[in-house]
Structure formats: C-alpha cells, structure tokens
N, C-alpha and C. Protein backbone atom coordinates (compact mmCIF):
# COMPACT_ATOMS: atom_id res chain seq x y z
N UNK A 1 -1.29 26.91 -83.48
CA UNK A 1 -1.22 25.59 -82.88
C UNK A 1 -1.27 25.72 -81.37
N UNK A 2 -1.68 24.88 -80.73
CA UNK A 2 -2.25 25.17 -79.20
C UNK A 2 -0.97 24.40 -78.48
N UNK A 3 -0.84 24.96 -77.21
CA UNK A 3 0.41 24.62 -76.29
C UNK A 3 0.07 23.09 -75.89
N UNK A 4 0.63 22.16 -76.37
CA UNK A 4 0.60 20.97 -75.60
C UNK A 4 1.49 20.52 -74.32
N UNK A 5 0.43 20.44 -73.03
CA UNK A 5 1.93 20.27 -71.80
C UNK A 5 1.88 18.63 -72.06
N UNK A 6 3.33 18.62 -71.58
CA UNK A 6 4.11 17.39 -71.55
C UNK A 6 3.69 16.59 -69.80
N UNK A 7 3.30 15.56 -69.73
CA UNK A 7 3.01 15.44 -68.15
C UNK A 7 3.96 14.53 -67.94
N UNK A 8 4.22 14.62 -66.85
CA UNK A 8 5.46 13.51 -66.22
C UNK A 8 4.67 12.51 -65.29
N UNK A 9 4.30 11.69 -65.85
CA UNK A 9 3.40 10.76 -64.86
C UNK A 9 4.52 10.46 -63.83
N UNK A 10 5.54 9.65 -63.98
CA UNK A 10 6.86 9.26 -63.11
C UNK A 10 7.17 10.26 -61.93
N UNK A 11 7.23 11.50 -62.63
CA UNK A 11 7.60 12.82 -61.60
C UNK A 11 6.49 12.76 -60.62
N UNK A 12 5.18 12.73 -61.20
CA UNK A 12 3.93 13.38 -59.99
C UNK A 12 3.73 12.26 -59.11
N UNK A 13 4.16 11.13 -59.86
CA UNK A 13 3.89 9.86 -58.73
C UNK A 13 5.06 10.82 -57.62
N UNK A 14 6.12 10.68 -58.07
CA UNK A 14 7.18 10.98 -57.21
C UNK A 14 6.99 12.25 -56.27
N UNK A 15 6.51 13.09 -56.76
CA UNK A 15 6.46 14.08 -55.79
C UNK A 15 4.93 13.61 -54.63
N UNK A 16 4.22 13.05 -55.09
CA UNK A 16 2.86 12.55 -54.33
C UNK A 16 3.18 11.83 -53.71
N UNK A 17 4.29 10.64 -53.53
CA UNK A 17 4.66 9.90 -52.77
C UNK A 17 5.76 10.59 -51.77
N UNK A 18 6.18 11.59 -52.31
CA UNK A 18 7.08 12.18 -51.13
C UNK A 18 6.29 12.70 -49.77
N UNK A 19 5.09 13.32 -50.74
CA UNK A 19 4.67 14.34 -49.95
C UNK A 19 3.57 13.35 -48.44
N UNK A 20 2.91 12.42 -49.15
CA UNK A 20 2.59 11.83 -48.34
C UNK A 20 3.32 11.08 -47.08
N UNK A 21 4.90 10.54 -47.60
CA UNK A 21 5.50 10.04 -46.35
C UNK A 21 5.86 11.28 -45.42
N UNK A 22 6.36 12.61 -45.85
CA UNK A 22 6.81 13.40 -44.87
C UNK A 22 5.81 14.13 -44.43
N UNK A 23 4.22 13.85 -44.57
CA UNK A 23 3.42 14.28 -43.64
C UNK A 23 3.11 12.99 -42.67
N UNK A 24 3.15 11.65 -43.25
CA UNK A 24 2.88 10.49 -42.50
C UNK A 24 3.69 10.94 -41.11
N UNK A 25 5.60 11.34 -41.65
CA UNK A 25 6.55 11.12 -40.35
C UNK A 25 6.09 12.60 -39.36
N UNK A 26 5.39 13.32 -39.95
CA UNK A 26 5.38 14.70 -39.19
C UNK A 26 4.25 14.10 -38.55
N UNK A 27 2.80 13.30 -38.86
CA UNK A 27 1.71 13.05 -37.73
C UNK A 27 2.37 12.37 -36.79
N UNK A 28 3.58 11.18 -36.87
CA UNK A 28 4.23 10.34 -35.76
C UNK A 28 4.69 10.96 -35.04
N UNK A 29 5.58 11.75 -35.53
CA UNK A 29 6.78 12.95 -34.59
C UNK A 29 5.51 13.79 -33.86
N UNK A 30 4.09 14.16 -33.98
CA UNK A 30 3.26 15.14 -32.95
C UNK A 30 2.54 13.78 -32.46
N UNK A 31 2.16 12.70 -32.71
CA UNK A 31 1.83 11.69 -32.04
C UNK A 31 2.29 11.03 -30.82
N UNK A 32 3.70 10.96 -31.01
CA UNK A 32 4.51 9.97 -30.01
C UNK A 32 4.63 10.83 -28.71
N UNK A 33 4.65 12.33 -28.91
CA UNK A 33 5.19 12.74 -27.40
C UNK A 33 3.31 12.71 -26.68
N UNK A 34 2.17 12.75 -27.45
CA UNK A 34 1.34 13.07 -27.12
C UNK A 34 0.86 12.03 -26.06
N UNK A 35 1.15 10.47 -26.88
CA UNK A 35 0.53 9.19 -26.15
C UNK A 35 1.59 8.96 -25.01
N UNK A 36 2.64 9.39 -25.62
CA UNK A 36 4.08 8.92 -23.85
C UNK A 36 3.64 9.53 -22.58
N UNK A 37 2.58 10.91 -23.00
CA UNK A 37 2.50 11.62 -21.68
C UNK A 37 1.27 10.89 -20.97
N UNK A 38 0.47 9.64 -21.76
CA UNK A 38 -0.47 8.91 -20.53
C UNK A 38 0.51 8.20 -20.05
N UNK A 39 1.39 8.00 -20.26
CA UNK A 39 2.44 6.81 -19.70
C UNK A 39 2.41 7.52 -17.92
N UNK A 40 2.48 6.66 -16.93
CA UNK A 40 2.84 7.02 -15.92
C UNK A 40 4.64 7.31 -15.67
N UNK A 41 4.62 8.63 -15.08
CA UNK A 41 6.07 8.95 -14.83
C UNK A 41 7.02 8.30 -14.41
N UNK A 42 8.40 7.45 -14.25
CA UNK A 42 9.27 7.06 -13.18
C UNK A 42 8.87 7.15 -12.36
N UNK A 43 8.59 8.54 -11.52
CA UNK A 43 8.53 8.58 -10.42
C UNK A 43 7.18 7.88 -9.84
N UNK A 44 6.23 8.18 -10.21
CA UNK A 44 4.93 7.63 -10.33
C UNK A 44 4.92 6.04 -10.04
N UNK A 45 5.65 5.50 -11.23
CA UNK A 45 6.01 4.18 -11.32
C UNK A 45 6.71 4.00 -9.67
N UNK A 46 7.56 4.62 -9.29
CA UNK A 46 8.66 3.84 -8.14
C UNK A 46 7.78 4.29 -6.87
N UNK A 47 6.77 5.07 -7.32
CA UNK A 47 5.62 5.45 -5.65
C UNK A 47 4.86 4.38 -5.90
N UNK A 48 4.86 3.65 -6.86
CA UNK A 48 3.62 2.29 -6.49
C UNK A 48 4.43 0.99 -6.54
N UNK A 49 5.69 0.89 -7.44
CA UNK A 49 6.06 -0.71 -6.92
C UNK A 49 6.34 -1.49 -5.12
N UNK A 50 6.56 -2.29 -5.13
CA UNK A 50 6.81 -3.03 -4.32
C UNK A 50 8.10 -2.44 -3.11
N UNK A 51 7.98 -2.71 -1.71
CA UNK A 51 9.01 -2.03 -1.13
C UNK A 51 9.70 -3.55 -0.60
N UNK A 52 11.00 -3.38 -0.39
CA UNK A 52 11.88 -4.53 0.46
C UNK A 52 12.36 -3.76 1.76
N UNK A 53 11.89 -4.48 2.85
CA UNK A 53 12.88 -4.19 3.78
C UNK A 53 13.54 -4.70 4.62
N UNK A 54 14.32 -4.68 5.64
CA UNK A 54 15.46 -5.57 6.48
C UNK A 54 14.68 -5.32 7.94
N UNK A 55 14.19 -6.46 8.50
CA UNK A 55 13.49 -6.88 9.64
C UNK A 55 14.13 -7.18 10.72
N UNK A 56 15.26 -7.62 9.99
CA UNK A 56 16.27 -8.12 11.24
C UNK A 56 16.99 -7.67 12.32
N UNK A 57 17.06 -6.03 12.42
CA UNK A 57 17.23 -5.01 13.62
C UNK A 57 16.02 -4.74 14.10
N UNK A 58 14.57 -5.45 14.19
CA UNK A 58 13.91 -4.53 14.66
C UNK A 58 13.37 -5.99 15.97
N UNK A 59 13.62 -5.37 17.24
CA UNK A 59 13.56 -5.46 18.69
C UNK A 59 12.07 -6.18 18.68
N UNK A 60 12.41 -7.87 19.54
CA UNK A 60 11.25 -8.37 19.88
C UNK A 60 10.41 -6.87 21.09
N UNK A 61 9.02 -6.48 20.31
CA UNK A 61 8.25 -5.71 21.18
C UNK A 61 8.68 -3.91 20.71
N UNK A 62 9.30 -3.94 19.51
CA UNK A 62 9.36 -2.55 18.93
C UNK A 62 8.62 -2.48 17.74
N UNK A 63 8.03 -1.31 17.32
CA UNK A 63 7.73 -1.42 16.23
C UNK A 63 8.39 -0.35 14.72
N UNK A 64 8.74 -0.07 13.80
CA UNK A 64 9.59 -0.02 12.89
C UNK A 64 8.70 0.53 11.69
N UNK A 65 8.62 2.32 11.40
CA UNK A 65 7.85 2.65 10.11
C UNK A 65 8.65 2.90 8.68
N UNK A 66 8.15 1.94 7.98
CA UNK A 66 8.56 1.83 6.42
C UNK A 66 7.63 2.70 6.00
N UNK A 67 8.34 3.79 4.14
CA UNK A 67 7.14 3.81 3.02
C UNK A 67 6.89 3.26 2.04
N UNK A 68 5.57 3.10 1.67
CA UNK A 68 5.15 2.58 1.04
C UNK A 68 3.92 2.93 0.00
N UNK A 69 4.06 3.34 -1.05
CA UNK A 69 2.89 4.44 -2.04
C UNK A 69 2.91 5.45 -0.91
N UNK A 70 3.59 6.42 -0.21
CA UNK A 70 3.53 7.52 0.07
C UNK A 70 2.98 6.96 1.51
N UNK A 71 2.99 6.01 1.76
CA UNK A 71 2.10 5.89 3.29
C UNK A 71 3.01 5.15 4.37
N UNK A 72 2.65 5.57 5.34
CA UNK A 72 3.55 4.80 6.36
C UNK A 72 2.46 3.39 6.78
N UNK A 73 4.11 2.61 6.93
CA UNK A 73 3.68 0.94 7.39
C UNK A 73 4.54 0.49 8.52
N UNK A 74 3.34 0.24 9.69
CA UNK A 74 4.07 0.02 10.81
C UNK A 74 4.49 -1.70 10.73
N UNK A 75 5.32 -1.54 11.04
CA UNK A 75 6.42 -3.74 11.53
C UNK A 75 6.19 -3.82 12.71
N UNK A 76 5.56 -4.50 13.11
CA UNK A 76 5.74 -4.45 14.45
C UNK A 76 6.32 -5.79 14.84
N UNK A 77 7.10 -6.00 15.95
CA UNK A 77 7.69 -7.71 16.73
C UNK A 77 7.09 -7.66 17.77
N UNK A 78 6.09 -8.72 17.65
CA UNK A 78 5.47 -8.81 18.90
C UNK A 78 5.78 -9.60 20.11
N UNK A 79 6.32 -9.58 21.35
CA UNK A 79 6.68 -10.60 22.01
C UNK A 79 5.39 -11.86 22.45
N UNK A 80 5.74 -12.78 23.38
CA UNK A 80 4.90 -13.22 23.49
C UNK A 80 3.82 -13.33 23.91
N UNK A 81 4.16 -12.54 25.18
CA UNK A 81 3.52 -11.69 25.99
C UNK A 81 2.24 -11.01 25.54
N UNK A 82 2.57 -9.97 24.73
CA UNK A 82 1.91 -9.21 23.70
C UNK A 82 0.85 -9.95 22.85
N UNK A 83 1.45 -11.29 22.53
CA UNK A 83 0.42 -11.94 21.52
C UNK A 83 -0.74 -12.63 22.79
N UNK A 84 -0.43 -12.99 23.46
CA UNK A 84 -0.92 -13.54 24.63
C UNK A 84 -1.92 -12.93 25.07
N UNK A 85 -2.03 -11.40 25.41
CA UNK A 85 -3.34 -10.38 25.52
C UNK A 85 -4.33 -10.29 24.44
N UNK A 86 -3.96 -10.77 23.17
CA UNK A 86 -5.02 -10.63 22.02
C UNK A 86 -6.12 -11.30 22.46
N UNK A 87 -5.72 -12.70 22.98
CA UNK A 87 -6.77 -13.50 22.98
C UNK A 87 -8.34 -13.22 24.25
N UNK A 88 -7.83 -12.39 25.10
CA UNK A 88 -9.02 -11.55 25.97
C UNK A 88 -9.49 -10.25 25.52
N UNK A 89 -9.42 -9.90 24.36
CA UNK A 89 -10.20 -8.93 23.96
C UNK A 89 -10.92 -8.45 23.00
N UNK A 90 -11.57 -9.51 22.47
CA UNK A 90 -12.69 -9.81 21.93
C UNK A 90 -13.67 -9.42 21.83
N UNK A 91 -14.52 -9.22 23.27
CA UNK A 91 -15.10 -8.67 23.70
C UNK A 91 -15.60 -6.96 23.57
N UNK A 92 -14.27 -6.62 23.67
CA UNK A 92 -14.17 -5.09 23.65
C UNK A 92 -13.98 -4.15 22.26
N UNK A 93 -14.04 -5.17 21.44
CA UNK A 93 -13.08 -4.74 19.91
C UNK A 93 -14.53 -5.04 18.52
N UNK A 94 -14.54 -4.03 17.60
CA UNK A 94 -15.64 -3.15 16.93
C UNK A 94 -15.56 -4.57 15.76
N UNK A 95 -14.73 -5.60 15.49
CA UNK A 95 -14.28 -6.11 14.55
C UNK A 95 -13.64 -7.49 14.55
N UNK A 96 -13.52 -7.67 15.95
CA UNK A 96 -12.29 -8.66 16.08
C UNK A 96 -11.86 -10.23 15.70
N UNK A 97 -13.31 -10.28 14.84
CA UNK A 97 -12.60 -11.91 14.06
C UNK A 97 -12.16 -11.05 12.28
N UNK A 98 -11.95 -9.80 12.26
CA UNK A 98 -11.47 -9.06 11.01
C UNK A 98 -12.80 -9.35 9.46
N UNK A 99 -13.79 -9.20 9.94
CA UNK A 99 -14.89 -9.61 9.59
C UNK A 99 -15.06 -9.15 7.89
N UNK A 100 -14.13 -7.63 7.80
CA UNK A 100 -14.34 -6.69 6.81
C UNK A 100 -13.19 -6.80 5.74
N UNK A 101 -13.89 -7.88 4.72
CA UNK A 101 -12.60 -8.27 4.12
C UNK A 101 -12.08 -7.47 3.09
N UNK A 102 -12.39 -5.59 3.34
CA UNK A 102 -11.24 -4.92 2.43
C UNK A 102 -10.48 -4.29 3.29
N UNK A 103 -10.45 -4.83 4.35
CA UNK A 103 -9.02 -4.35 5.79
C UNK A 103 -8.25 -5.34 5.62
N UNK A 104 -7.99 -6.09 4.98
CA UNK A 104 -6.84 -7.14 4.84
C UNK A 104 -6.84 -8.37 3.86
N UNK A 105 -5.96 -9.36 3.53
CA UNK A 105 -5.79 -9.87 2.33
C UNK A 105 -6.22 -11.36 3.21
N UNK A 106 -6.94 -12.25 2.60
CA UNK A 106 -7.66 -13.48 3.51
C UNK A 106 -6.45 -13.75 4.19
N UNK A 107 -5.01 -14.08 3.69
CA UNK A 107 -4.14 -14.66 4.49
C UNK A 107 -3.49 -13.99 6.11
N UNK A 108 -4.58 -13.11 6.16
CA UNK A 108 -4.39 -12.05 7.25
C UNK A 108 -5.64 -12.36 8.11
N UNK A 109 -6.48 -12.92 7.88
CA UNK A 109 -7.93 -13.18 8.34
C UNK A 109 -7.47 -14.02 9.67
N UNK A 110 -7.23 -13.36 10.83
CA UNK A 110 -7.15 -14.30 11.79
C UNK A 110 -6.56 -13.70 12.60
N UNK A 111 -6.87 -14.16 14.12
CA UNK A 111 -6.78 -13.29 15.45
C UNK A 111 -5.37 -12.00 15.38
N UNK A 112 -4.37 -12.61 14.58
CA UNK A 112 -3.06 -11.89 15.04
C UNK A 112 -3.14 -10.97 13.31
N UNK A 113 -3.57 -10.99 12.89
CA UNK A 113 -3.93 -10.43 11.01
C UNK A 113 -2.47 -10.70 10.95
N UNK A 114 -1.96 -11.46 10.65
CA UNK A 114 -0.58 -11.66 9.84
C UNK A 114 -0.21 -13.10 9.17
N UNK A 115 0.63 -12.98 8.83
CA UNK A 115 1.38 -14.59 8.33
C UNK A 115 2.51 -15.39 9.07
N UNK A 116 2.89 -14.37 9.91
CA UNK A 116 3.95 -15.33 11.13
C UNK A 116 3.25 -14.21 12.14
N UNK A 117 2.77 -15.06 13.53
CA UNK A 117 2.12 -14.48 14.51
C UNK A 117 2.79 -13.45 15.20
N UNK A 118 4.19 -13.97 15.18
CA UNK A 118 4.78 -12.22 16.11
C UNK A 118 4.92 -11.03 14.69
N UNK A 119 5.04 -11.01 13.73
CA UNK A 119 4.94 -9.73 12.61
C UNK A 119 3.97 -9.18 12.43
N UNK A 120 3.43 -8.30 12.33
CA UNK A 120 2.37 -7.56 12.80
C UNK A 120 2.51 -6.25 11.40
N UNK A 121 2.14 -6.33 10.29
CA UNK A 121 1.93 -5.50 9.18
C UNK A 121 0.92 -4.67 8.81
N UNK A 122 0.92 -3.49 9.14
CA UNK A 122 -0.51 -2.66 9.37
C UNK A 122 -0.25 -1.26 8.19
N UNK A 123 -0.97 -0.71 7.90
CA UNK A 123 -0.51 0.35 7.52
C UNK A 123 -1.41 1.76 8.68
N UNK A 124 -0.30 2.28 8.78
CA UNK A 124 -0.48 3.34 9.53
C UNK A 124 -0.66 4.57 9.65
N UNK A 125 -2.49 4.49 9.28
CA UNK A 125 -3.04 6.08 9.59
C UNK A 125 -4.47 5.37 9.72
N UNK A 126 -4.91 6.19 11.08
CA UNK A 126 -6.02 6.04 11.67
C UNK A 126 -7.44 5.71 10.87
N UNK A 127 -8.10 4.85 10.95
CA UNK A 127 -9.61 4.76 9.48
C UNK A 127 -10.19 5.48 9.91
N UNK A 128 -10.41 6.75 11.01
CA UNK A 128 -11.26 8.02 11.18
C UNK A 128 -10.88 8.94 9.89
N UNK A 129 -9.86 9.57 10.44
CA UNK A 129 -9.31 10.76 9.70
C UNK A 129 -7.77 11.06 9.22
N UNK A 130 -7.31 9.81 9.08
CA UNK A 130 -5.85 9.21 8.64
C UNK A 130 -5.02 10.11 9.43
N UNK A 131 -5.14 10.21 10.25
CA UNK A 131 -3.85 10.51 11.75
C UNK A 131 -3.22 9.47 11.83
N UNK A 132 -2.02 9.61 12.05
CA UNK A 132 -0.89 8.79 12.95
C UNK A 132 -1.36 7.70 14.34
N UNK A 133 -0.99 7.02 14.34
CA UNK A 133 -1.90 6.77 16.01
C UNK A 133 -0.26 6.09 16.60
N UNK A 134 -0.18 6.79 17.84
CA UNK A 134 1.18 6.37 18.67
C UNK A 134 0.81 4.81 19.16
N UNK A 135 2.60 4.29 19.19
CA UNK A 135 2.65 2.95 19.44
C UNK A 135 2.69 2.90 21.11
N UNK A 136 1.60 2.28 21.08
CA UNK A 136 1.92 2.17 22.78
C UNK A 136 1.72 0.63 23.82
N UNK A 137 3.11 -0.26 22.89
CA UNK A 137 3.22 -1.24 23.33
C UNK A 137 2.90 -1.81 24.91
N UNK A 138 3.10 -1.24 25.95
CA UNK A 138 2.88 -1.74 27.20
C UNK A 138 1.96 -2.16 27.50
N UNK A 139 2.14 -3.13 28.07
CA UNK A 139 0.75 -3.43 29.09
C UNK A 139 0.82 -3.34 30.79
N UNK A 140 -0.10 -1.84 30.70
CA UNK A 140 -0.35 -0.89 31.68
C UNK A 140 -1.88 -0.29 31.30
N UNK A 141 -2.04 0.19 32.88
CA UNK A 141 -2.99 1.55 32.12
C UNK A 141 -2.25 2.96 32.15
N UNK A 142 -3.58 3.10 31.37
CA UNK A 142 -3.17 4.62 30.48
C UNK A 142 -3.87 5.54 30.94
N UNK A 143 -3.64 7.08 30.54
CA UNK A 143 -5.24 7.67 30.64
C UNK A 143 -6.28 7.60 30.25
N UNK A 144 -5.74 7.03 28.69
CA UNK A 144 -7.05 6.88 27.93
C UNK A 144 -7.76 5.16 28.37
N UNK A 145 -6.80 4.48 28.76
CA UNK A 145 -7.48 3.24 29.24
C UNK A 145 -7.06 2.27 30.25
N UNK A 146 -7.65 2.00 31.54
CA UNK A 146 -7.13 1.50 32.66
C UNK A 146 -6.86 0.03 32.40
N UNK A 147 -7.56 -0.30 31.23
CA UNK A 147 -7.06 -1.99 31.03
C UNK A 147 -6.69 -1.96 29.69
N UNK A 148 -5.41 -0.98 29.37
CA UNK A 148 -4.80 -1.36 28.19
C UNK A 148 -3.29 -2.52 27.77
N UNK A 149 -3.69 -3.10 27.02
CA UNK A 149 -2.96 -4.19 26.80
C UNK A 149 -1.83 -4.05 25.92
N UNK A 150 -2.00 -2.83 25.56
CA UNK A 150 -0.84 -2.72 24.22
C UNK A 150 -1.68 -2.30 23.00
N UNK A 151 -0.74 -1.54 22.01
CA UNK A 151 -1.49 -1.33 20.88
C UNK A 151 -1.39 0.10 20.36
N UNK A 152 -2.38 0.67 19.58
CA UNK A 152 -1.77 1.77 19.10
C UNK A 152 -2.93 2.90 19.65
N UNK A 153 -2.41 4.05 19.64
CA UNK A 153 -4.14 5.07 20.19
C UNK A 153 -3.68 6.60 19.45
N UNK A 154 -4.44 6.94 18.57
CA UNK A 154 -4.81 8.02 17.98
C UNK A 154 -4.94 9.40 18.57
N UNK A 155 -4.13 10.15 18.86
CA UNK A 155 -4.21 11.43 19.75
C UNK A 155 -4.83 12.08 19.29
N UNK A 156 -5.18 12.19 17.73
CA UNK A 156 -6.62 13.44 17.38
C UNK A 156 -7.90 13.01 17.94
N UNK A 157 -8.21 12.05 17.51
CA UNK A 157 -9.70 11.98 18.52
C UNK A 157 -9.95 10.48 19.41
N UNK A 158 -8.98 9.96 19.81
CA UNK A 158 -8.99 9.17 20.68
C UNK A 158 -9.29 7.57 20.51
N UNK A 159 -8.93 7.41 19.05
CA UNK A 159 -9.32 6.16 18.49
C UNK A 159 -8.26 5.06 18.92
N UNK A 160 -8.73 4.02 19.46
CA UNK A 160 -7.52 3.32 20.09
C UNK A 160 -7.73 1.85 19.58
N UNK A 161 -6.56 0.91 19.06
CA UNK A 161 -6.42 -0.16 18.90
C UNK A 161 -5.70 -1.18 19.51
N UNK A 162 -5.65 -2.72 19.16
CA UNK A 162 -5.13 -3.21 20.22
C UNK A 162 -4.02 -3.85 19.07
N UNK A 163 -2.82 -4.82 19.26
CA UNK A 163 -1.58 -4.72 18.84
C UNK A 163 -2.04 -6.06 17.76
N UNK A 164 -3.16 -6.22 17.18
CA UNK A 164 -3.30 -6.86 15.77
C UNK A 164 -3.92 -5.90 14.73
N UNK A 165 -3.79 -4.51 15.53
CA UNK A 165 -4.33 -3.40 14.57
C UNK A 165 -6.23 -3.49 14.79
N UNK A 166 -6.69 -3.93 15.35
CA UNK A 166 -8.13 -4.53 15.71
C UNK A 166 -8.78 -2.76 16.73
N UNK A 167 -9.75 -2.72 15.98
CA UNK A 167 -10.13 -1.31 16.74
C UNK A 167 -10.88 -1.42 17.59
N UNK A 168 -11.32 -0.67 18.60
CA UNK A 168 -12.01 -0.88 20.33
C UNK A 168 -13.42 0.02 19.71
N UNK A 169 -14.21 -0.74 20.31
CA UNK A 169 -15.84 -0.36 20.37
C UNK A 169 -15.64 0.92 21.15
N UNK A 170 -17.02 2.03 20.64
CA UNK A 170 -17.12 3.12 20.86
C UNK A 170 -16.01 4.33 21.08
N UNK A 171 -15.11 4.18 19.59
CA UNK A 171 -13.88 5.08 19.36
C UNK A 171 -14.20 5.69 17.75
N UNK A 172 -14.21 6.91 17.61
CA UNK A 172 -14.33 7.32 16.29
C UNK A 172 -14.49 6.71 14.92
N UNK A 173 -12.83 5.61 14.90
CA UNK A 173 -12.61 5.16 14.06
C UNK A 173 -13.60 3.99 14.05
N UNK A 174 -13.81 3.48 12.09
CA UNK A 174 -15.06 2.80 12.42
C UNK A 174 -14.41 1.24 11.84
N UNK A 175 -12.77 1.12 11.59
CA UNK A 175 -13.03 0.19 11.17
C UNK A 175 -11.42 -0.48 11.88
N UNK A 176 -10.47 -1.61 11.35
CA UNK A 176 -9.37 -2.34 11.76
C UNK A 176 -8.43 -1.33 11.23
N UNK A 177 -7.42 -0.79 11.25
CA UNK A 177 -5.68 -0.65 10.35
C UNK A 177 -6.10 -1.27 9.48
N UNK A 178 -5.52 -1.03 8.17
CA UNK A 178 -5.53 -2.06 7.07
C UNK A 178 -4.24 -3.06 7.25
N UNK A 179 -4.59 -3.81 6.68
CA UNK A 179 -3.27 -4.95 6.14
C UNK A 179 -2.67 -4.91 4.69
N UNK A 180 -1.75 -4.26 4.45
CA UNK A 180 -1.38 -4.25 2.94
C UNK A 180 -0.77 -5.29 2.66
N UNK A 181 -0.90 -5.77 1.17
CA UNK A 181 -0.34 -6.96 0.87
C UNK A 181 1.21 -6.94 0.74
N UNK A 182 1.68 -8.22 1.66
CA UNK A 182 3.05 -8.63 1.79
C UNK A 182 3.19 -10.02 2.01
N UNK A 183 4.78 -10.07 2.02
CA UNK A 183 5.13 -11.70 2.35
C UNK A 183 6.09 -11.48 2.44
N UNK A 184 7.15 -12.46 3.59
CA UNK A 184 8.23 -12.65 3.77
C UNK A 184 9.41 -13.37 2.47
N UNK A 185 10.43 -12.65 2.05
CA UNK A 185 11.19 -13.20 1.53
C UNK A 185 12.12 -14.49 1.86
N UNK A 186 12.48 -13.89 3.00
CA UNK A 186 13.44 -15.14 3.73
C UNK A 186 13.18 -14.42 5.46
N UNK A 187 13.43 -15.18 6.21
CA UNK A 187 13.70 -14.59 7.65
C UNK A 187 13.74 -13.11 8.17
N UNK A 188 14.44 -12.42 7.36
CA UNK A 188 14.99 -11.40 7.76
C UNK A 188 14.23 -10.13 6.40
N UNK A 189 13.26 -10.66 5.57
CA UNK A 189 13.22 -9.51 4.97
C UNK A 189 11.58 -9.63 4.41
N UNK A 190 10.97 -8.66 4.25
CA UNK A 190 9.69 -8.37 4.44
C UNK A 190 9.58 -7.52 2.48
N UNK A 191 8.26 -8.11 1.85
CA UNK A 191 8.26 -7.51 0.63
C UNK A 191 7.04 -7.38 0.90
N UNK A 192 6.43 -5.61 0.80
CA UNK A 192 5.63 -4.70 1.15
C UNK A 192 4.91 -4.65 -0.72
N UNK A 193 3.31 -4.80 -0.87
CA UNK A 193 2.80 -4.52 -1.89
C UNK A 193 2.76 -5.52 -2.80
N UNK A 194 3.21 -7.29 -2.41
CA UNK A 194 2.85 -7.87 -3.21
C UNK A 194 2.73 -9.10 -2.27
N UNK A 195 1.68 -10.27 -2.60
CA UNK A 195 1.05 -11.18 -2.21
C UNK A 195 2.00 -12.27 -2.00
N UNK A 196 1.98 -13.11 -1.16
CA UNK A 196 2.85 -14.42 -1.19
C UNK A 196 2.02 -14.98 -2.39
N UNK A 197 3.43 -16.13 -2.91
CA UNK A 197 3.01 -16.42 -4.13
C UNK A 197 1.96 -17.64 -4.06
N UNK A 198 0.63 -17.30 -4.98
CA UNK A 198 -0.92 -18.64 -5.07
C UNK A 198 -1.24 -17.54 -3.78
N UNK A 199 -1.42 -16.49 -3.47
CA UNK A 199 -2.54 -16.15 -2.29
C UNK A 199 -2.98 -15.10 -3.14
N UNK A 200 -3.96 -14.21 -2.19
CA UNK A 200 -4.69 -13.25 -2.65
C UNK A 200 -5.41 -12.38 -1.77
C-alpha cells in the first residue's frame, strides 16, 4: 500500500502567511532608514530657515552683520544725510534705477532698495568674487575716490558701492549687492529670508 501524506491546508496557509509578513516588516525596517537619509538634516534645515534679529542697538549711520544660510547680511541705519547723497549719483552707478530684477525682491526696486528708507538690507559679499567689501560710511574722499559719498568698497579688487548697495561704473564687480528677502516685524526687529506678507 503506498504512503499517503496527510496535507495541512490550515498549517501551510499559516506558515505562508507568516513568512510573507516578516519579510514585508524586514523590506520596511531596510526601507525607512534608506528614504530618511534624502530628508534634509536639522542642521541643514536651521542653515536655510528664516533669521530674526534685534535692530534696535544699531546706531543711526552704523552698519550691523547678521547670518544668514551661511552668508553675511549687512543692516545698515542710514542717517539722513547719507540718504540725501543717493540722489546725485546716478550718473556714476553701473545700475542705479536696480534694473536687474534677480538683485532684489520688487519691493526693493527703488532708489534706497529697501522698505523703510533709512534700513538698508544687502547681503554682503562682493558680485565679482564674493569678498567682503568694508563699510565706509563717510562722506569724504578716499584714496580710492575723491568724491566718495559713503558706501561700501571691496579691497580685493577695488569694487566700490554707494550706501543703497548700487555699484559704480568701471569697477570689477558687474552687478548691485543683492537684497535678500525680508520684512520688518515690528520697529525694532528685522525677519531675514522671508517676504512681507502678499509681496514677492
């Protein structure tokens, strides 16, 4: 008489259904760390949000560097004085109705590039070769210029601007400071990297 096997239909379901969930949970468990690592890092994350800062110590006619995504952003308080020279140099400047609208956000489009005329929001490194460019508020001459009015000037290769961030004809640099997007919170405090609210 020949061996008859006994089959356990109940059992093989059972073991086939095991086997399939604890390979299902083993593809999730090598899945999940795989997709978290496109996730951008914390840190990553806190180098691009938004910066706050306190405006309210910084000296009509000083200017004040925040960071911001890894970059420095000059504040500047302009006196009146200061705003007062913008308007004669026109003439001399590579740009000066801000013509190039990826140097600033439209609500910046205008003689002083800002949203309250004495604040002055630039970010600060030269559009030659991202150097520093020293603040050199006075109005005096200089060496580098006998009718300087104020403003900032680039010691690597001599790129000089005037105090709306506006760059001077026949200087390396070929274009304005940028304007990064901001807006005032209240009086006293400045939010770096995001738009006043309905602008753009």
């Amino acid at each position: 008489m020949a061996n008859e096997e006994v089959v356990d239909h109940g059992r093989r379901r059972f073991l086939t259904t095991t086997t399939v969930v604890v390979g299902g949970v083993g593809v999730v468990a090598a899945i999940v760390p795989f997709i978290k690592s496109w996730e951008p890092s914390a840190r990553a994350k806190a180098a691009g949000a938004p910066v706050t800062v306190d405006i309210s110590a910084i000296d009509a006619g000083q200017k004040v560097t925040f960071a911001w995504r890894s970059l420095p952003v000059f504040v500047v308080n302009r006196t009146p004085d200061q705003l007062a020279q913008l308007k004669g140099l026109a003439p001399r400047l590579l740009d000066p109705t801000s013509s190039d609208a990826g140097q600033q956000p439209k609500y910046a489009t205008n003689e002083t590039r800002s949203i309250k005329p004495e604040w002055l929001v630039v970010i600060g490194l030269c559009t030659h070769l991202g150097c520093v460019p020293d603040f050199v508020p006075d109005i005096k001459p200089e060496p580098f210029d006998a009718n300087w009015k104020g403003g900032f000037y680039c010691p690597c290769h001599k790129s000089r601007y005037d105090l709306s961030g506006r760059v001077f004809s026949g200087v390396p640099a070929p274009k304005n400071l940028p304007v990064p997007p901001y807006h005032f919170i209240d009086d006293t405090h400045i939010q770096i990297g995001v738009d006043p609210e309905g602008k753009s």
